[in-house]
C-alpha atoms as a PDB file:
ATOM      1  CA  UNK A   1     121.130  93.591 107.153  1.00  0.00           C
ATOM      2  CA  UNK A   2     120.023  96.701 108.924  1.00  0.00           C
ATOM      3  CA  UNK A   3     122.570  99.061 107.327  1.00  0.00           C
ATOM      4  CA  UNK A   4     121.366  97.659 103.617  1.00  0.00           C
ATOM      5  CA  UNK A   5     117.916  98.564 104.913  1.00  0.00           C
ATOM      6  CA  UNK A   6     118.588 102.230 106.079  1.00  0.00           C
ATOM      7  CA  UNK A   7     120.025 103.239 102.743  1.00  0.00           C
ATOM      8  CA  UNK A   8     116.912 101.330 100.471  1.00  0.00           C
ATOM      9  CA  UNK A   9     114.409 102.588 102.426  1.00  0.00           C
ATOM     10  CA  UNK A  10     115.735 106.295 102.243  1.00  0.00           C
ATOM     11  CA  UNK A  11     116.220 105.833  98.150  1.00  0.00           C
ATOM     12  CA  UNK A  12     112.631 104.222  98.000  1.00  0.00           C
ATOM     13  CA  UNK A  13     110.854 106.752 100.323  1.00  0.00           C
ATOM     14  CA  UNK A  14     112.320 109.810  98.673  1.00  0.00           C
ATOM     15  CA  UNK A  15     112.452 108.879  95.161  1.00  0.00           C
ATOM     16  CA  UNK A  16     116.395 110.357  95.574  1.00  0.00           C
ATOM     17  CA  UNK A  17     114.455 113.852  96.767  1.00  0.00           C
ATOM     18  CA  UNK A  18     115.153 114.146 100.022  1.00  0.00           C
ATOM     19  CA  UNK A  19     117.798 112.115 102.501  1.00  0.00           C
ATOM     20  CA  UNK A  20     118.221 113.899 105.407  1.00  0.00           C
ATOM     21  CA  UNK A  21     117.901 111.664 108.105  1.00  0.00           C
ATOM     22  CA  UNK A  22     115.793 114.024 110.223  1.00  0.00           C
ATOM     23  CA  UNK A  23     112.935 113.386 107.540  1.00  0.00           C
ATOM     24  CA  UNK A  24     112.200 110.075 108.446  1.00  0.00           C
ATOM     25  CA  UNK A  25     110.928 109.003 112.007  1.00  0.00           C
ATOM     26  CA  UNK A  26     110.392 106.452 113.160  1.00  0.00           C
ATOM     27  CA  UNK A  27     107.066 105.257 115.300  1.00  0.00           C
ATOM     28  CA  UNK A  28     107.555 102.105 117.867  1.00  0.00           C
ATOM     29  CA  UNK A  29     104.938 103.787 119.745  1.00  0.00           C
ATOM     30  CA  UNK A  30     102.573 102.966 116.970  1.00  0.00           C
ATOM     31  CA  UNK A  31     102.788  98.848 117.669  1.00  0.00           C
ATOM     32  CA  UNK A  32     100.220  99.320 120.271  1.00  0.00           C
ATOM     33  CA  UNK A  33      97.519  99.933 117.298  1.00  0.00           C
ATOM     34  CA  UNK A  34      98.044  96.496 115.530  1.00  0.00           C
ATOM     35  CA  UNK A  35      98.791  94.973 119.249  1.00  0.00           C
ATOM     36  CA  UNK A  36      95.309  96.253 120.787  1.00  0.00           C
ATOM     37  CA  UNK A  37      94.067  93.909 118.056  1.00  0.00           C
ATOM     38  CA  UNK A  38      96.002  90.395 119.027  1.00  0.00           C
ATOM     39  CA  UNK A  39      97.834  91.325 115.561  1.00  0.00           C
ATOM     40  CA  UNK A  40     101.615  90.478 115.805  1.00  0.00           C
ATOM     41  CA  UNK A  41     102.370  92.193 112.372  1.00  0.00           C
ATOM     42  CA  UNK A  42     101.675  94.789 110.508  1.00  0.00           C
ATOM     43  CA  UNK A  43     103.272  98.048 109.829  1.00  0.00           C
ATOM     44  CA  UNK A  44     102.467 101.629 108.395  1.00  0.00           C
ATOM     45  CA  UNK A  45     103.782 104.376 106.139  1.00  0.00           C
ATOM     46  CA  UNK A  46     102.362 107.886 106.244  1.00  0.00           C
ATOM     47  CA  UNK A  47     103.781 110.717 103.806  1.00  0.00           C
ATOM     48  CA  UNK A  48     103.482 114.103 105.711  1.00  0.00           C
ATOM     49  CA  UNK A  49     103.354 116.277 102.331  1.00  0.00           C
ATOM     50  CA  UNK A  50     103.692 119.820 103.742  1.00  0.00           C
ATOM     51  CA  UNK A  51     106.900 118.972 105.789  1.00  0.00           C
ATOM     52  CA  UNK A  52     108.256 116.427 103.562  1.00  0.00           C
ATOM     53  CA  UNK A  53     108.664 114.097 106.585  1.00  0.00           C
ATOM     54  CA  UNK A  54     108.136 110.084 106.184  1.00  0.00           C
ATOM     55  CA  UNK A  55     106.358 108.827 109.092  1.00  0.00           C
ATOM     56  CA  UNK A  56     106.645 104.891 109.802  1.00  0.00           C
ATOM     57  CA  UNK A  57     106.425 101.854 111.931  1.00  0.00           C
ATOM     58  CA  UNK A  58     107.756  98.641 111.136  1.00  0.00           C
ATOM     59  CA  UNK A  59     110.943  99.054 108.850  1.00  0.00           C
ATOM     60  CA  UNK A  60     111.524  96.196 107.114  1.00  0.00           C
ATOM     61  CA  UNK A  61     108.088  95.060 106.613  1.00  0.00           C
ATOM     62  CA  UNK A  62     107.462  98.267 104.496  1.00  0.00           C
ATOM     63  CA  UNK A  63     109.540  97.747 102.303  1.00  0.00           C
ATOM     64  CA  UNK A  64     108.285  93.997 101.852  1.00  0.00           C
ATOM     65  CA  UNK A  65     106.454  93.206  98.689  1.00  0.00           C
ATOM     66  CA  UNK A  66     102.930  91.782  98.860  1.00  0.00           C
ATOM     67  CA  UNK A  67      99.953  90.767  96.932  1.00  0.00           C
ATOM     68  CA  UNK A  68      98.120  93.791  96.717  1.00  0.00           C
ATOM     69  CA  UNK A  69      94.936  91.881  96.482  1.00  0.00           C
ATOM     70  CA  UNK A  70      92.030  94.681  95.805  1.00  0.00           C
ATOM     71  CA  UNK A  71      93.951  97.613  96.457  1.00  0.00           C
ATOM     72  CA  UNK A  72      95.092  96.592  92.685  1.00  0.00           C
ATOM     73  CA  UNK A  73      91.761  97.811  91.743  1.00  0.00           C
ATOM     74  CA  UNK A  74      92.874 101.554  91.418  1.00  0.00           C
ATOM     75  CA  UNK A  75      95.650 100.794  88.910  1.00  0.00           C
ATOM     76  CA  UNK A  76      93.025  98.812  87.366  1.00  0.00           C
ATOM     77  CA  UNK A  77      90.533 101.200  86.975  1.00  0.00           C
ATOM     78  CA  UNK A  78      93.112 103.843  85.250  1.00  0.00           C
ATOM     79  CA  UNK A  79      94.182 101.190  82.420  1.00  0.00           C
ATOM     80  CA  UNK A  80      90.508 100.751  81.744  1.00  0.00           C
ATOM     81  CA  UNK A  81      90.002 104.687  81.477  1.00  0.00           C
ATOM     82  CA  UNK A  82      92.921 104.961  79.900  1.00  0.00           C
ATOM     83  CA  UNK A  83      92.623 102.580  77.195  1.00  0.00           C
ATOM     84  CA  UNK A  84      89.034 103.022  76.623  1.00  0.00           C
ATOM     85  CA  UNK A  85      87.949  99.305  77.980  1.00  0.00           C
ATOM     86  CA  UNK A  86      85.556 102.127  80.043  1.00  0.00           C
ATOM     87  CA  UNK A  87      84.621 104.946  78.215  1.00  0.00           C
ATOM     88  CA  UNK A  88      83.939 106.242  82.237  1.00  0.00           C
ATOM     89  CA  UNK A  89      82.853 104.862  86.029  1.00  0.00           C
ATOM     90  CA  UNK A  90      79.230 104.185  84.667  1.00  0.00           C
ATOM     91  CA  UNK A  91      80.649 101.411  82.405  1.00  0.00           C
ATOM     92  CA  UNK A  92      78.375  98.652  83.482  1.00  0.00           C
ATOM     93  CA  UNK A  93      79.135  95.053  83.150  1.00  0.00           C
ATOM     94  CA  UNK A  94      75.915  92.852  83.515  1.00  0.00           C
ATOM     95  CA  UNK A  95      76.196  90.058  86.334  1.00  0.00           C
ATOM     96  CA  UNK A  96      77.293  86.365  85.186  1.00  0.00           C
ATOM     97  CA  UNK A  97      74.762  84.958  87.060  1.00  0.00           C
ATOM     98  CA  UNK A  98      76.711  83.032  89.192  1.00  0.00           C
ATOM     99  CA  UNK A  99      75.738  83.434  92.928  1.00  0.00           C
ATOM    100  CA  UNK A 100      78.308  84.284  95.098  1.00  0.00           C
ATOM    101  CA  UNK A 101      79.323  84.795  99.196  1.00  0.00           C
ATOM    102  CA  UNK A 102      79.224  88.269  98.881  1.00  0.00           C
ATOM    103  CA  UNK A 103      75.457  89.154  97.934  1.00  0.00           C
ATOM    104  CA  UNK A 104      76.209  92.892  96.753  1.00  0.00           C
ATOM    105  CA  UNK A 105      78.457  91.602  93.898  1.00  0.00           C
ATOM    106  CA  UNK A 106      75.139  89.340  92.225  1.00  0.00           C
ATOM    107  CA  UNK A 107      73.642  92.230  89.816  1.00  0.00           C
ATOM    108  CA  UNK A 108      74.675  94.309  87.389  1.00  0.00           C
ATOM    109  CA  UNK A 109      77.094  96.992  88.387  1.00  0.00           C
ATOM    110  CA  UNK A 110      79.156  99.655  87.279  1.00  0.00           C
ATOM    111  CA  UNK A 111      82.573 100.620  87.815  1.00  0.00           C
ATOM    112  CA  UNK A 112      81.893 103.251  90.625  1.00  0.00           C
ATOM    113  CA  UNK A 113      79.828 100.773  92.431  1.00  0.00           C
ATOM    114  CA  UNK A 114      82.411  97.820  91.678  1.00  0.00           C
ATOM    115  CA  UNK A 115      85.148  99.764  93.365  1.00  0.00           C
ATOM    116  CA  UNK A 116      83.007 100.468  96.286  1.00  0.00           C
ATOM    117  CA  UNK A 117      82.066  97.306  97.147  1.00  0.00           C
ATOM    118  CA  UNK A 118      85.489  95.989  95.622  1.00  0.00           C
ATOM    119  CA  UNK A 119      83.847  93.340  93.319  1.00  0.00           C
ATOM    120  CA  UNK A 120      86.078  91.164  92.147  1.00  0.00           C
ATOM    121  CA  UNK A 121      84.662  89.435  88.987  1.00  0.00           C
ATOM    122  CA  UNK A 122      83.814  93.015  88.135  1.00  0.00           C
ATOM    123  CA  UNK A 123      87.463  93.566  88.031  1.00  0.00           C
ATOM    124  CA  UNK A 124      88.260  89.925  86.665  1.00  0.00           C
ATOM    125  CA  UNK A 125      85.910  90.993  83.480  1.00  0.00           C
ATOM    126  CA  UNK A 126      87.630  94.732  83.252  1.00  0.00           C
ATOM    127  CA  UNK A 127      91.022  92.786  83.189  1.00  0.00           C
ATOM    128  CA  UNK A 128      90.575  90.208  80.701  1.00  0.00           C
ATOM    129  CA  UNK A 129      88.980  93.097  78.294  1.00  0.00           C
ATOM    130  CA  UNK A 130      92.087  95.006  78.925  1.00  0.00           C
ATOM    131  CA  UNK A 131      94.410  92.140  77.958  1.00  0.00           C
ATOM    132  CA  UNK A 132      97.824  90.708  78.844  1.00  0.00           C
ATOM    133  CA  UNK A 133      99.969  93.159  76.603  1.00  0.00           C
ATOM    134  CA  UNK A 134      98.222  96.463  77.501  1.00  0.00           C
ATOM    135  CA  UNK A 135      98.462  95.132  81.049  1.00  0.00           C
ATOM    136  CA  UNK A 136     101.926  94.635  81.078  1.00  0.00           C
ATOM    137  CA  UNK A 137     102.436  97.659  79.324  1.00  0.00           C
ATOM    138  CA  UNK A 138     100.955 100.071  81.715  1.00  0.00           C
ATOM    139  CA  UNK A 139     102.398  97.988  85.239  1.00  0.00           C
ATOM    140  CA  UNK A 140     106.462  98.514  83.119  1.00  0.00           C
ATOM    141  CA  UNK A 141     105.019 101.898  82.692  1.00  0.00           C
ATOM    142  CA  UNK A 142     104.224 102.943  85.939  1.00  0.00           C
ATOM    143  CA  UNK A 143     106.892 100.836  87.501  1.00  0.00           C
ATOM    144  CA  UNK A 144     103.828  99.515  89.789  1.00  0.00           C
ATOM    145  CA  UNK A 145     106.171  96.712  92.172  1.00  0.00           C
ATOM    146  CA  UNK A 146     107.395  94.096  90.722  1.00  0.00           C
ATOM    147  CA  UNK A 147     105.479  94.459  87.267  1.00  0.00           C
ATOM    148  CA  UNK A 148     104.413  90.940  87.098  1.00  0.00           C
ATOM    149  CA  UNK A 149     101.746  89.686  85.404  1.00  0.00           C
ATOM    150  CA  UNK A 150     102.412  86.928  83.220  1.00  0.00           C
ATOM    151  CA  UNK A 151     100.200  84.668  85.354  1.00  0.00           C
ATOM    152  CA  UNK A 152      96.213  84.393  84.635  1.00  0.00           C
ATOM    153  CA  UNK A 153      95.342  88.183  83.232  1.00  0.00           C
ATOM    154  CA  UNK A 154      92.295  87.738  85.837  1.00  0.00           C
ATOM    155  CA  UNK A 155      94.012  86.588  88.691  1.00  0.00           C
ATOM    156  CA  UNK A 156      97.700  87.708  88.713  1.00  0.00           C
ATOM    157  CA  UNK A 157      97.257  90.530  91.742  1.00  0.00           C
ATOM    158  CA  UNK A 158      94.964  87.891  93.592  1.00  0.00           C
ATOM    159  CA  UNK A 159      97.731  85.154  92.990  1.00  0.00           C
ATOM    160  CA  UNK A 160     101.058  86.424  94.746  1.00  0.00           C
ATOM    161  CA  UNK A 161     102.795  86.909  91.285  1.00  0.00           C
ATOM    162  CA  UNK A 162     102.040  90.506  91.680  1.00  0.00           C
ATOM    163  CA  UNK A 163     103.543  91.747  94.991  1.00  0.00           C
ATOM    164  CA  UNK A 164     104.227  95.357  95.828  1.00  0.00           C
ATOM    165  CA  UNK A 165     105.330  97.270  99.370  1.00  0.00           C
ATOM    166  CA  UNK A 166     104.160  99.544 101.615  1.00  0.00           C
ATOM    167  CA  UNK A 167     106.438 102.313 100.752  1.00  0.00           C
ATOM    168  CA  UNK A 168     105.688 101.459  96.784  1.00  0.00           C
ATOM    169  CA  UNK A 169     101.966 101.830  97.705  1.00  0.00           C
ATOM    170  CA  UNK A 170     102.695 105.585  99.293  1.00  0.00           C
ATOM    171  CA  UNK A 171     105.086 106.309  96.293  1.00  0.00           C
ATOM    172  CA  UNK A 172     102.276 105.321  93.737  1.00  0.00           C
ATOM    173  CA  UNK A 173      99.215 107.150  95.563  1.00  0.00           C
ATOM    174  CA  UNK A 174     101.252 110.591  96.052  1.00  0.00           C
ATOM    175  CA  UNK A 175     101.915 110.503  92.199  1.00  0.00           C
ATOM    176  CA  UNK A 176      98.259 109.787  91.688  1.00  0.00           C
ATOM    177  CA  UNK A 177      96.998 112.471  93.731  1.00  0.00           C
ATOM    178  CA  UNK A 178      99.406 115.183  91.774  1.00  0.00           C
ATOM    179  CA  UNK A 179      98.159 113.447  88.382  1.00  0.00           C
ATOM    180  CA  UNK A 180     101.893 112.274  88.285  1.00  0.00           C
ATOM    181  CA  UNK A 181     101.215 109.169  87.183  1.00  0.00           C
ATOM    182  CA  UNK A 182     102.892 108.203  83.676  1.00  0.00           C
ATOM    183  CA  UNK A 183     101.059 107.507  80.958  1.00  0.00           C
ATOM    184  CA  UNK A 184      97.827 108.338  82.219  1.00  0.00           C
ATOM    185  CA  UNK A 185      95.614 111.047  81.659  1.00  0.00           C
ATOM    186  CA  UNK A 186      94.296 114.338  84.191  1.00  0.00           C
ATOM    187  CA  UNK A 187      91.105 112.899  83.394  1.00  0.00           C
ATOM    188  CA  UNK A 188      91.816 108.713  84.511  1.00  0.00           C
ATOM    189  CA  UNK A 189      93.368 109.987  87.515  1.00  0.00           C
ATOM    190  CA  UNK A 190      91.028 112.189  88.529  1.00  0.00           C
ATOM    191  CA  UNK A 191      88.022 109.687  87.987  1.00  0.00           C
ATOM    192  CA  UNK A 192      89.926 107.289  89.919  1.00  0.00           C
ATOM    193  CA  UNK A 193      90.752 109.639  92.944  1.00  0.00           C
ATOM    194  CA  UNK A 194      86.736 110.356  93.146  1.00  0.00           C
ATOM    195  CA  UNK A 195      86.278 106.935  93.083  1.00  0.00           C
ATOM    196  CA  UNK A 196      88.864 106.328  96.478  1.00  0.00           C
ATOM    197  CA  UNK A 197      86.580 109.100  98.284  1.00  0.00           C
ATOM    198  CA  UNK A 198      84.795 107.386 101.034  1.00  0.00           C
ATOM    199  CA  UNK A 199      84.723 109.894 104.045  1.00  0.00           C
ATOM    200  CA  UNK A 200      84.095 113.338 103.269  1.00  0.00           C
ATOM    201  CA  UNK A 201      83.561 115.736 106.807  1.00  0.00           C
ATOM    202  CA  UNK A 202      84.121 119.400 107.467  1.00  0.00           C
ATOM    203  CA  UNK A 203      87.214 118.783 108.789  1.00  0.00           C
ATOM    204  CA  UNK A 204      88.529 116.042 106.308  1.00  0.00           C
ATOM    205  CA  UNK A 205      88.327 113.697 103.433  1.00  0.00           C
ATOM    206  CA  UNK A 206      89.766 110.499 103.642  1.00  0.00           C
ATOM    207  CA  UNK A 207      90.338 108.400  99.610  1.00  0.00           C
ATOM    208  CA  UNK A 208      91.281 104.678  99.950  1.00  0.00           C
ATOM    209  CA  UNK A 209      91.406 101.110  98.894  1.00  0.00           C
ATOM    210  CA  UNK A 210      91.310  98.311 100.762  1.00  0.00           C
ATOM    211  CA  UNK A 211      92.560  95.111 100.004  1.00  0.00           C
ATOM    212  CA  UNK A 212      92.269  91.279 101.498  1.00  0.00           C
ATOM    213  CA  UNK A 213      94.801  88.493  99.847  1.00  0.00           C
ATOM    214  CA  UNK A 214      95.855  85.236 101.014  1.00  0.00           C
ATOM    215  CA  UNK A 215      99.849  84.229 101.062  1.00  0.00           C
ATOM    216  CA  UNK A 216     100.271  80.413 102.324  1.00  0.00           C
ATOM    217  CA  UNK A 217      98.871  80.213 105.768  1.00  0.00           C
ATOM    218  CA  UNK A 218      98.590  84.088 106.095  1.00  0.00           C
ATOM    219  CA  UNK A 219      95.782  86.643 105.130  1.00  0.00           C
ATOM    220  CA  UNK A 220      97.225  89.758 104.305  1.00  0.00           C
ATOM    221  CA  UNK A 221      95.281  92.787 104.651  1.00  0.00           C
ATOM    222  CA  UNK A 222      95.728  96.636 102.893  1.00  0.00           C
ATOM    223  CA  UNK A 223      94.107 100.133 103.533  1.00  0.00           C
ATOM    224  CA  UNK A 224      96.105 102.657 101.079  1.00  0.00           C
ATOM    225  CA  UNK A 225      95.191 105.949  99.877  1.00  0.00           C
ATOM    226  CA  UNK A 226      95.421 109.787 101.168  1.00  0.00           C
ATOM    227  CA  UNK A 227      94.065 111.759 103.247  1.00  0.00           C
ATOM    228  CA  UNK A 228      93.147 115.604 103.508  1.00  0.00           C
ATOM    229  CA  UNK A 229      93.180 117.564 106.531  1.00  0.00           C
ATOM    230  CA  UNK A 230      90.866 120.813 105.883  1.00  0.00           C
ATOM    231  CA  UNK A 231      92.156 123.787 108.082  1.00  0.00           C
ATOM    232  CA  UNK A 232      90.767 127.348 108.125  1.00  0.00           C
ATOM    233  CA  UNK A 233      93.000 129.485 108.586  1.00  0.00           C
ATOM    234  CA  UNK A 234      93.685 133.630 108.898  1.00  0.00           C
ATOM    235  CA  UNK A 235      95.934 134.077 105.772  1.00  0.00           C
ATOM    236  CA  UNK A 236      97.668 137.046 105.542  1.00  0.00           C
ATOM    237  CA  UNK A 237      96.514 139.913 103.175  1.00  0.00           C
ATOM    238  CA  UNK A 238      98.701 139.641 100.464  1.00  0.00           C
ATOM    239  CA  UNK A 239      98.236 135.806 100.607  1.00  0.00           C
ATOM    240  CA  UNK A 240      97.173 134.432  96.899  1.00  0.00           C
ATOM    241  CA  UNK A 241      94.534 132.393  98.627  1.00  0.00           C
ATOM    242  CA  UNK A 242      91.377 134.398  99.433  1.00  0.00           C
ATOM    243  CA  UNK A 243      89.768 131.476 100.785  1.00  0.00           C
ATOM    244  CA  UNK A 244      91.158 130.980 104.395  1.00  0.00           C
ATOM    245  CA  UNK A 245      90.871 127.775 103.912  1.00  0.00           C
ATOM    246  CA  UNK A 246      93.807 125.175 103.382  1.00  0.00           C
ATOM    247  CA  UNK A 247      93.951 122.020 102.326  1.00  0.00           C
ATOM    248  CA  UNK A 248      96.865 119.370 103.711  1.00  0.00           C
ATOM    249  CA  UNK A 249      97.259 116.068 102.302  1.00  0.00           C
ATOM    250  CA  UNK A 250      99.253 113.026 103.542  1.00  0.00           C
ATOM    251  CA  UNK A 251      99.479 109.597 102.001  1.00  0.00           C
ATOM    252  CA  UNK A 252      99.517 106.598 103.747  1.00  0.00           C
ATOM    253  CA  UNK A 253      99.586 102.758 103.461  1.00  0.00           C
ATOM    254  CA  UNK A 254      99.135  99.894 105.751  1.00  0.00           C
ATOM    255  CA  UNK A 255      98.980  95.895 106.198  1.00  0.00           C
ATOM    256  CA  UNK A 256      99.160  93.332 108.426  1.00  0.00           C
ATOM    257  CA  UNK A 257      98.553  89.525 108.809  1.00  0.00           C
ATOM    258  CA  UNK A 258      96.629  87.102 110.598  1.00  0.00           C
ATOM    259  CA  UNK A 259      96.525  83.539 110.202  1.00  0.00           C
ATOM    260  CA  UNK A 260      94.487  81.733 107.665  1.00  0.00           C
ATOM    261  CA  UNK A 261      91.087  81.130 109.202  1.00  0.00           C
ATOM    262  CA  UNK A 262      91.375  83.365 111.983  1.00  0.00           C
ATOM    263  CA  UNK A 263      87.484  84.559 112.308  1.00  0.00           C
ATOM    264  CA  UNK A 264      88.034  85.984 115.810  1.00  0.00           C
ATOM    265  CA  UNK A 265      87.846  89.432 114.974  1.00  0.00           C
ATOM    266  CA  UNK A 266      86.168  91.649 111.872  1.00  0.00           C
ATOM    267  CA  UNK A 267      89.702  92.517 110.673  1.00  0.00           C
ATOM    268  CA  UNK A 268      88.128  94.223 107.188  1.00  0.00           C
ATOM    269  CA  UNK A 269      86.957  96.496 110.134  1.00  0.00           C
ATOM    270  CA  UNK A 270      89.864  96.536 112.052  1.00  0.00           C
ATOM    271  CA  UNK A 271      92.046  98.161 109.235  1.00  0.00           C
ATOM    272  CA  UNK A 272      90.243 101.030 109.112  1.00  0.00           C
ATOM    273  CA  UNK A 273      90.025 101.404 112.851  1.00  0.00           C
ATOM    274  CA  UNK A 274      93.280 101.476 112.869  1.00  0.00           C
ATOM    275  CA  UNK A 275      93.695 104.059 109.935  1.00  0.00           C
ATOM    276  CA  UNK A 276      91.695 106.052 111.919  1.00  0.00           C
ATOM    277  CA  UNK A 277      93.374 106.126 115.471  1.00  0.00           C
ATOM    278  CA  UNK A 278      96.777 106.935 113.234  1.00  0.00           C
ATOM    279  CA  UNK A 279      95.082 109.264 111.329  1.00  0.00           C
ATOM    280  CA  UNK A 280      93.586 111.287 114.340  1.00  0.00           C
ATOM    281  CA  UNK A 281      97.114 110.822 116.396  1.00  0.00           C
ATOM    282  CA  UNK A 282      99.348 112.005 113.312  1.00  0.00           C
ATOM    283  CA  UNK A 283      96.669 115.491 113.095  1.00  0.00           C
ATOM    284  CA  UNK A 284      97.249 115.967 116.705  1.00  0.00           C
ATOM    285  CA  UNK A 285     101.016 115.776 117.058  1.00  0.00           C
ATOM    286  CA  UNK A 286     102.183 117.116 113.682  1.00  0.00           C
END
């Protein structure tokens, strides 16, 4: 099993660009960030751009296909752009007046605002305007995991038909972020990267999605997006940027699990902590 693992997880990671085994590196050191939390597992991805270098912990669960619960929400946002369902993020989609656990999803809201606060019936309504063929169209498309969505058309990345991995996740942000993405439009993608921007600072930006599903007697939870590191730097004179500034991107993805009904911690919070203490030991070392 682990020799059938080494050679998938070098085609999946490089999309057949790079296989030098010296470009992926492996990070045991990194358990202690899920295991600080009581969380058994869980396992990253993290694209270095500039060097081309995958950085990872956890092997095989990376390249294990999950719901992707609300992290779904970005591809669903670019079908709507793209196919007009919303004309842009201010597309507003008047609450159904059905009171719900989470109080910020009970009014009328818009698409920026839906992603934000990753409203679900918001997306329910987007997907059902889209429709099961468009749908289908744009997941065969983009080759987005397994492509399957021939459950409910409002349910079928809640419902574990839809499953996609870690490395998948990091494949499908990068091409976002160089407006790679097939079949989409400079425009969609861009909206949608604005829309993933939720910690802008002097010395970085961080874009994500999170994303909380249920599988059995598990909860599975997501943080996937990209990050930029902003660097200024003394370029030299005959450099074509004047701005001495630079500008280094990585793309990352992450889950883990804990058991259905564990309340002990605030693991929506957790994930991010722990996108930040990689984050901040990945700038140090690299």
């Amino acid at each position: 099993m682990q020799k059938l693992l080494i050679p998938a997880l070098m085609s999946a990671l490089f999309f057949a660009s790079c296989t030098e085994e010296s470009r992926i590196k492996d990070h045991p050191g990194w358990s202690s960030y899920f295991e600080s939390y009581g969380i058994k597992d869980g396992c990253v991805m993290l694209r270095d751009q500039t060097h081309e270098i995958i950085h990872y912990y956890n092997k095989e669960r990376c390249l294990q296909p999950f719901t992707p619960a609300s992290t779904f929400k970005i591809m669903n946002s670019l079908i709507a752009l793209e196919t007009g369902v919303a004309l842009d993020e201010q597309l507003v989609i008047p609450w159904d007046g059905v009171v719900r656990d989470i109080p910020e999803w009970n009014r009328d809201m818009d698409m920026r605002e839906a992603f934000r606060v990753s409203n679900v019936p918001y997306y329910q309504e987007i997907a059902r305007r889209i429709g099961p063929e468009r749908m289908q169209q744009y997941l065969d498309t983009v080759e987005y995991g397994n492509r399957e969505s021939k459950s409910r058309i409002d349910s079928f990345w809640l419902d574990n038909s839809l499953k996609i991995s870690a490395d998948e996740q990091v494949g499908f942000v990068k091409r976002l972020y160089f407006n790679e993405l097939k079949g989409f439009s400079e425009r969609s993608q861009r909206i949608v990267r604005s829309m993933m921007l939720r910690e802008d600072s002097v010395s970085h930006k961080i874009y994500y999605k999170t994303g909380w599903g249920r599988a059995g007697d598990k909860q599975i939870l997501w943080i996937v997006g990209f990050a930029e590191q902003i660097m200024e730097v003394q370029e030299h004179k005959n450099s074509m940027n004047k701005s001495g500034v630079r500008i280094i991107p990585c793309f990352f993805a992450l889950n883990f699990e804990v058991p259905e009904g564990d309340h002990s911690q605030d693991w929506g919070a957790v994930r991010i902590e722990i996108l930040h203490k990689l984050l901040k030991d990945f700038w140090t070392v690299r």
